[in-house]
Protein backbone atom coordinates (compact mmCIF):
# COMPACT_ATOMS: atom_id res chain seq x y z
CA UNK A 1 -49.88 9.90 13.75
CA UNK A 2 -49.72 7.96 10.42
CA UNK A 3 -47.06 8.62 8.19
CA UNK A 4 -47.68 10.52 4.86
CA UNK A 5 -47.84 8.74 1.50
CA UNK A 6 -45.08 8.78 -0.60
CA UNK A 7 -44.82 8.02 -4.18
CA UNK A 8 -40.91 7.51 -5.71
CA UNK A 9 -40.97 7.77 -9.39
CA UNK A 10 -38.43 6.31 -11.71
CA UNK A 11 -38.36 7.55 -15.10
CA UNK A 12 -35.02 6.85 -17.01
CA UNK A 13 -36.07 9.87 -19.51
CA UNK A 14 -35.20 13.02 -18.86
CA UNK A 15 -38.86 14.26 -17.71
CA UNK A 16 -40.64 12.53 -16.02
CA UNK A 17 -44.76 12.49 -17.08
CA UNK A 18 -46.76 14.83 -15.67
CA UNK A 19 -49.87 12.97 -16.62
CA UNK A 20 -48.56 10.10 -13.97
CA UNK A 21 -47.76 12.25 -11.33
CA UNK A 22 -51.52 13.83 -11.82
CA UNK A 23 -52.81 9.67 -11.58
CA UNK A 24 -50.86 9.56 -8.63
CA UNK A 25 -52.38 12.95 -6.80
CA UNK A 26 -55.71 11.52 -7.85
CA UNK A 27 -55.24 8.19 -6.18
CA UNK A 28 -54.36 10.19 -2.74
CA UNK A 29 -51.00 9.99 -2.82
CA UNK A 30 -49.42 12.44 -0.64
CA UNK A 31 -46.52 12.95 -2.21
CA UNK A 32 -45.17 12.68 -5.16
CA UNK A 33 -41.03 12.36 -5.97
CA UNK A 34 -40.10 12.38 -9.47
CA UNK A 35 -36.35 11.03 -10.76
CA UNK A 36 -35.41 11.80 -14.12
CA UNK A 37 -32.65 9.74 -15.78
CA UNK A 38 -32.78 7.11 -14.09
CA UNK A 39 -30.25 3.68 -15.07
CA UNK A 40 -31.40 -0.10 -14.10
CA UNK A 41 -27.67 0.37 -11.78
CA UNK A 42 -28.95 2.74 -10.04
CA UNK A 43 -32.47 1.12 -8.70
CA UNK A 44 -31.15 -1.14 -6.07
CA UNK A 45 -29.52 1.87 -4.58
CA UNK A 46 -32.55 4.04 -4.91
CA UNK A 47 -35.19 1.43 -3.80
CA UNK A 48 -32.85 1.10 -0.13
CA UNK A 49 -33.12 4.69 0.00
CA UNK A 50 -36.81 4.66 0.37
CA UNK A 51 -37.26 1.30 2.14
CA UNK A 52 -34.59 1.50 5.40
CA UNK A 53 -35.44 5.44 6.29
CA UNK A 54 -39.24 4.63 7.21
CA UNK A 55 -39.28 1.61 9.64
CA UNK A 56 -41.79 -1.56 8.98
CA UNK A 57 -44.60 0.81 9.63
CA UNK A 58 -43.80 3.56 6.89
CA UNK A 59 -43.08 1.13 4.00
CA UNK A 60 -47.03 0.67 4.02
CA UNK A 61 -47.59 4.02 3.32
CA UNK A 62 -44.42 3.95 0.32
CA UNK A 63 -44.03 2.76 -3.47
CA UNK A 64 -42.39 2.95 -6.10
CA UNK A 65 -43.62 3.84 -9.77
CA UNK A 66 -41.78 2.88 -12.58
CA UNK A 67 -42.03 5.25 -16.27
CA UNK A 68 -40.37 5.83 -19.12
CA UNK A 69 -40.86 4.87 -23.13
CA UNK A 70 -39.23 1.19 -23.19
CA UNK A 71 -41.14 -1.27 -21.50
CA UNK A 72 -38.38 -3.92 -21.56
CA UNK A 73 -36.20 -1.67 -19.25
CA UNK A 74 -39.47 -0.85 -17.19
CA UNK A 75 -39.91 -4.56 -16.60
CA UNK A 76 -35.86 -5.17 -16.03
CA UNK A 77 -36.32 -2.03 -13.91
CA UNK A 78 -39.11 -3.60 -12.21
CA UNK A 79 -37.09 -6.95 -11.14
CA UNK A 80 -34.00 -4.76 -10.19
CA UNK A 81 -36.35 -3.24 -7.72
CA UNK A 82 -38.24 -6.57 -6.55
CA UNK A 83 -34.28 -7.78 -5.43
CA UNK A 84 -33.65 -4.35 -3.62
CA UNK A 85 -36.05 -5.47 -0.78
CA UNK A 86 -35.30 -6.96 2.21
CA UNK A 87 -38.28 -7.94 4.08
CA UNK A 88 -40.49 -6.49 6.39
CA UNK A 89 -38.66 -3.57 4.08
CA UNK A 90 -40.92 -4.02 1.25
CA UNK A 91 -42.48 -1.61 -0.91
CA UNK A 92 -45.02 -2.29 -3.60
CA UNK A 93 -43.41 -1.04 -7.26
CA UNK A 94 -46.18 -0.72 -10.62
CA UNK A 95 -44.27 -0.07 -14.09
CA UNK A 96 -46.47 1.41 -16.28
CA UNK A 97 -43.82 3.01 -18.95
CA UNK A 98 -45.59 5.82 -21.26
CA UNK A 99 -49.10 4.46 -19.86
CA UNK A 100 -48.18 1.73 -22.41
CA UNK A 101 -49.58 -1.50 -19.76
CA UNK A 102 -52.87 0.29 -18.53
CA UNK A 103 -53.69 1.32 -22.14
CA UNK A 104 -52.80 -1.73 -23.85
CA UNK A 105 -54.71 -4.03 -21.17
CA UNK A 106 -57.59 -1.62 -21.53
CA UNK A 107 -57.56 -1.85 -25.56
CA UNK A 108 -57.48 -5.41 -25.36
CA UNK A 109 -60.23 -5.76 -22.71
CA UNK A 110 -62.34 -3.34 -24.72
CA UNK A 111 -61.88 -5.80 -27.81
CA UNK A 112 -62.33 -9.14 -26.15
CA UNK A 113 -65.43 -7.29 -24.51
CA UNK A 114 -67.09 -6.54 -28.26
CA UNK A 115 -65.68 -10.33 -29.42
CA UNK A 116 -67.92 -11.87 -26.98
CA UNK A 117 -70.74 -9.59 -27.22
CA UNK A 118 -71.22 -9.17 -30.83
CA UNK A 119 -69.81 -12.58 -32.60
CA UNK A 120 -69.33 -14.52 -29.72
CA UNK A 121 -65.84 -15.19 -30.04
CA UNK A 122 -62.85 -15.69 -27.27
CA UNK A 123 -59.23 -14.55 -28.27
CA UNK A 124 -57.94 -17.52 -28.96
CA UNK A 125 -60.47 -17.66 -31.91
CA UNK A 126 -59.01 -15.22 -33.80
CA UNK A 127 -55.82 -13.98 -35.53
CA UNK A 128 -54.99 -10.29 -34.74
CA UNK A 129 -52.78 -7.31 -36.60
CA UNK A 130 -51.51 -4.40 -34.36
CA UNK A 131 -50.35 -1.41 -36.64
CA UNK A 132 -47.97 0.43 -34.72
CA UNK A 133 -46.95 -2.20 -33.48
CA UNK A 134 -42.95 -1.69 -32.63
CA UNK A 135 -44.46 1.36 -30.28
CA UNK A 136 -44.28 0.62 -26.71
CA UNK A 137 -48.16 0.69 -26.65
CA UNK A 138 -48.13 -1.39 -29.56
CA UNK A 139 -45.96 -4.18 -28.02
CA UNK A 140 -47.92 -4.26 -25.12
CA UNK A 141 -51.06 -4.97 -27.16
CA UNK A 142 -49.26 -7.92 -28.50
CA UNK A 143 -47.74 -9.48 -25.87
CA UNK A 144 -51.27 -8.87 -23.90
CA UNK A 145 -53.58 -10.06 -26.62
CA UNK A 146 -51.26 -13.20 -27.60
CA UNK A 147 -50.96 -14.46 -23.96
CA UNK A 148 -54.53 -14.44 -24.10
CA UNK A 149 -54.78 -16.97 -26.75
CA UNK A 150 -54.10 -14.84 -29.97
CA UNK A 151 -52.54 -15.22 -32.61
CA UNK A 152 -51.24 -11.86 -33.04
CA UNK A 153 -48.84 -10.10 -35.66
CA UNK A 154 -46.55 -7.01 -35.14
CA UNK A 155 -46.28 -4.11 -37.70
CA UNK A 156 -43.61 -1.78 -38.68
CA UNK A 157 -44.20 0.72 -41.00
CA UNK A 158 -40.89 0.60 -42.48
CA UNK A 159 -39.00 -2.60 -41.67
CA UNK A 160 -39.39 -6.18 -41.30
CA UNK A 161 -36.38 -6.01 -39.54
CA UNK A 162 -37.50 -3.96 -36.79
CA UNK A 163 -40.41 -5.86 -36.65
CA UNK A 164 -39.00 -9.58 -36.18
CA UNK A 165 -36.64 -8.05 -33.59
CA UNK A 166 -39.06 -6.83 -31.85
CA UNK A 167 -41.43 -9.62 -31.82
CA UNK A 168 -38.73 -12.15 -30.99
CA UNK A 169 -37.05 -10.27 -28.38
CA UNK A 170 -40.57 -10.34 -26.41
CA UNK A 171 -41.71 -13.58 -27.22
CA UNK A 172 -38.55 -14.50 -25.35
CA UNK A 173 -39.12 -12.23 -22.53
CA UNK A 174 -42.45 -13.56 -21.67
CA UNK A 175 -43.07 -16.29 -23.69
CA UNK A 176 -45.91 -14.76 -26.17
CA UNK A 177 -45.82 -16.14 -29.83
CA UNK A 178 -45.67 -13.23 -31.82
CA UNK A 179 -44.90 -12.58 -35.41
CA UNK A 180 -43.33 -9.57 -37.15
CA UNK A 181 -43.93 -7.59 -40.81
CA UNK A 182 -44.16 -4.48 -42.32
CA UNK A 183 -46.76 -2.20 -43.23
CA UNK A 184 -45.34 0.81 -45.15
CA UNK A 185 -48.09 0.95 -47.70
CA UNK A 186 -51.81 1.25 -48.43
CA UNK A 187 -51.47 -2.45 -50.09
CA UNK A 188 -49.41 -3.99 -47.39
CA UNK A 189 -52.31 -2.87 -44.58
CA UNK A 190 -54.82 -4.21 -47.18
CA UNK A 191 -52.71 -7.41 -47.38
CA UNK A 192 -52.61 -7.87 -43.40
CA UNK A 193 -56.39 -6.81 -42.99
CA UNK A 194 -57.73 -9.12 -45.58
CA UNK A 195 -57.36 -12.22 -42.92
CA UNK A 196 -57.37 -10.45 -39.76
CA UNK A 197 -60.09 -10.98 -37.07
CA UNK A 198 -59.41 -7.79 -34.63
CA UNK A 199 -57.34 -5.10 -35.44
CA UNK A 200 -55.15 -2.64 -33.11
CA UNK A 201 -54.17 0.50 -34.08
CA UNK A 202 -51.53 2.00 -31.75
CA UNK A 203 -49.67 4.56 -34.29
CA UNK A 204 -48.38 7.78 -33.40
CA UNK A 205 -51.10 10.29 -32.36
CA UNK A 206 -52.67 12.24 -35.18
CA UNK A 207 -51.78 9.93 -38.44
CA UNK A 208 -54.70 8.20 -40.02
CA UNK A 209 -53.04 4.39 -40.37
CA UNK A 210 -56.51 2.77 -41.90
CA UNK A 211 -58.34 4.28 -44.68
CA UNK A 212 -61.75 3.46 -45.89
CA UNK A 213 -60.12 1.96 -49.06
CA UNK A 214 -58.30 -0.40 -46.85
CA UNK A 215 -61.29 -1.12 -44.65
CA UNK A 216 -62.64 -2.35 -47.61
CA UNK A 217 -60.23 -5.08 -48.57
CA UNK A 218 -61.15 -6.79 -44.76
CA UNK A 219 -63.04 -9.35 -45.22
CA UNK A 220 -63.41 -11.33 -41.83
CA UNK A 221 -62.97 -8.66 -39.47
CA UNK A 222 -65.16 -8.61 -36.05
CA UNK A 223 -63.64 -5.66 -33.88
CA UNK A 224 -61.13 -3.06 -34.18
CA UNK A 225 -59.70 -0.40 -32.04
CA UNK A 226 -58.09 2.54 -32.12
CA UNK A 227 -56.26 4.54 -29.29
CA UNK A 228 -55.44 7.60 -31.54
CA UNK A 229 -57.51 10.77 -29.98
CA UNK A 230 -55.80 13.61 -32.45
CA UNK A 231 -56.88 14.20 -35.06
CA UNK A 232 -56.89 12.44 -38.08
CA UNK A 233 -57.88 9.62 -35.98
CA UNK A 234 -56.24 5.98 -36.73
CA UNK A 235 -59.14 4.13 -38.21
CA UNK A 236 -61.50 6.13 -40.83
CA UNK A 237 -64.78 5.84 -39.53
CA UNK A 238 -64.40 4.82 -35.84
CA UNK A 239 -65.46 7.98 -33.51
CA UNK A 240 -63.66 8.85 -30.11
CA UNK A 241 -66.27 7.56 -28.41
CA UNK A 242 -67.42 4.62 -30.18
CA UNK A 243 -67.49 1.53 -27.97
CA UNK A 244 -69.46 -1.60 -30.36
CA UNK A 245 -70.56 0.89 -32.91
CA UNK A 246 -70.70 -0.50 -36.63
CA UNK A 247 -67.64 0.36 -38.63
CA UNK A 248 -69.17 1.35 -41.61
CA UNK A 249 -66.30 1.13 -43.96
CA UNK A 250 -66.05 -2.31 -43.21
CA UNK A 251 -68.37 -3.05 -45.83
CA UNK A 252 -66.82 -6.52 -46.90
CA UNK A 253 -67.27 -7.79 -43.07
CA UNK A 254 -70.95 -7.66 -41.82
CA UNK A 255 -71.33 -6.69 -37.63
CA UNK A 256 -67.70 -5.74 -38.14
CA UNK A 257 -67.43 -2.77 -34.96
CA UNK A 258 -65.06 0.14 -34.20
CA UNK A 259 -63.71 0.75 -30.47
CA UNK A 260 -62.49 4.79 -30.51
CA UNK A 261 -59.77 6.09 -28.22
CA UNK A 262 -62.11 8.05 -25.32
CA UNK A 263 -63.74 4.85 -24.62
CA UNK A 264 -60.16 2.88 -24.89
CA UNK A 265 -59.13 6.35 -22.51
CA UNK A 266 -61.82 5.40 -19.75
CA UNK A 267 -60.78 2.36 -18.79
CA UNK A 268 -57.53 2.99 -18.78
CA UNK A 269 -57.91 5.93 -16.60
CA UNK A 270 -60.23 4.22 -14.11
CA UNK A 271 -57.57 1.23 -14.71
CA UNK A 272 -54.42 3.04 -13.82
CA UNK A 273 -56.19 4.97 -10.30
CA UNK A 274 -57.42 1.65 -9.36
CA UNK A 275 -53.69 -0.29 -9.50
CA UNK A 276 -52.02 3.04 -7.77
CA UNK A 277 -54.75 2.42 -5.13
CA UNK A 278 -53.81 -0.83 -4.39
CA UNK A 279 -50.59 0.05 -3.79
CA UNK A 280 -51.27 1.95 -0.58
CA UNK A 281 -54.47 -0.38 0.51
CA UNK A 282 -51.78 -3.66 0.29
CA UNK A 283 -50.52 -5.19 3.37
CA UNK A 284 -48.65 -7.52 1.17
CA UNK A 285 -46.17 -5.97 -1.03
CA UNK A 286 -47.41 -6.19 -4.97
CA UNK A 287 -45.52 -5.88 -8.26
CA UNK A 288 -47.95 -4.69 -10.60
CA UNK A 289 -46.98 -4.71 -14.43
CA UNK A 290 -49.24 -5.66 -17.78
CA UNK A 291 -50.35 -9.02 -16.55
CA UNK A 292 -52.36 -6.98 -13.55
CA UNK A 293 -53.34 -4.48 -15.63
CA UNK A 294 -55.11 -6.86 -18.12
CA UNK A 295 -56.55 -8.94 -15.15
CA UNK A 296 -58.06 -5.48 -13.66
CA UNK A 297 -59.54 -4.14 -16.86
CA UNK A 298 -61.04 -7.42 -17.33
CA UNK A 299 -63.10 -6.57 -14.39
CA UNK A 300 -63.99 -2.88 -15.10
């Protein structure tokens, strides 16, 4: 009789989401075992927990899914768990903290998509501003759009500080060339958006970050898109559901388009079922993180 799925989820917060362990249902998992509170000292011990108790046989049918709100200690947690093994004890682990890799990978898909489509452009033609961008969603924009090719610049909305920290603390992590600023006023966005091919807006849910005003000061911009689904939305005049649609405040950019947060949302859904899937369809262990994620939603 084959051995049930199980699902072992590390979440260093104190909850863990219950909108992963619904993905994780959904992708016919059998079971699901949340850990809240979870330290990067305490993976190795977990991660032999679940590895030595199921025989060669059982750690097919096991993985490990790694949460939480930082994605640095996702990815640290990630490698922790990666040394842990000891083969034919191996277990495939996907980090995905706060949905931040499947959504960003999806955003940035959705945008090189409309790039190619509408001014046929690649990445690497164009120079890109993520607003939001010391979030965890907002960093993995960055560091997903600039190993693609562009050249891409963080925001803060209130320091410089912040955002140079954060920029250079990833660029060394994975070797991205980002740049940092801040964006704490109507002017400074209008500053940014005056040169900026693509925009990303990954701000907290329900706080309009681009105004119409703002929108008008851009004056080369092709695509941008906005995960925000509450109300007031990121970007005035993008819809949920726009995916290529013309952004009409854009008036200063002609075939400039808007990319809304369900369309953003359907990829990443389909994106996120699809990667837990392959974790029990694998005969070879995998260690899924952003740089999957983005190669997936490519496809879809």
């Amino acid at each position: 009789m084959e051995k049930r799925s199980i699902l072992h989820m590390f979440d260093p917060m104190p909850h863990n989401s219950p909108f992963d362990i619904n993905m994780a249902m959904d992708a016919d998992f059998d079971i699901m075992m949340p850990y809240s509170n979870v330290t990067l000292e305490s993976v190795h011990g977990l991660v032999q927990d679940a590895i030595f108790s199921r025989g060669p046989s059982g750690v097919k049918r096991t993985g490990i899914f790694i949460g939480g709100r930082n994605i640095g200690t996702a990815v640290d947690m990630m490698e922790a768990a990666k040394k842990a093994m000891v083969p034919p004890f191996e277990v495939s682990v996907f980090a995905d903290p706060s949905g931040a890799f499947t959504t960003a990978a999806a955003l940035v898909a959705c945008v090189e998509k409309q790039l190619k489509i509408k001014h046929g452009k690649e990445l690497g033609d164009c120079h890109g501003v993520v607003f939001g961008g010391t979030g965890s969603v907002g960093i993995a924009t960055g560091v997903i759009a600039s190993l693609a090719g562009a050249d891409i610049t963080l925001t803060d909305h209130l320091s410089v500080d912040t955002a140079l920290a954060v920029a250079n603390e990833y660029n060394g992590r994975f070797g991205c060339h980002l740049k940092g600023t801040y964006a704490s006023s109507d002017a400074d966005k209008a500053r940014l958006i005056s040169h900026a091919d693509i925009v990303f807006c990954t701000a907290k849910a329900g706080l309009q970050v681009i105004s119409a005003d703002v929108l008008d000061d851009a004056k080369q911009l092709k695509v941008a898109g906005d995960v925000n689904a509450v109300p007031p939305l990121g970007i005035e005049g993008i819809k949920r559901s726009h995916m290529g649609d013309p952004l009409i405040h854009a008036v200063n950019s002609p075939g400039a388009v808007g990319i809304g947060a369900l369309a953003v949302g359907n990829v990443k859904y389909q994106l996120q079922n699809i990667l837990l899937k392959l974790m029990l369809e694998t005969d070879t262990p995998l260690y899924l993180d952003f740089r999957d994620a983005f190669a997936k939603a490519r496809e879809l």
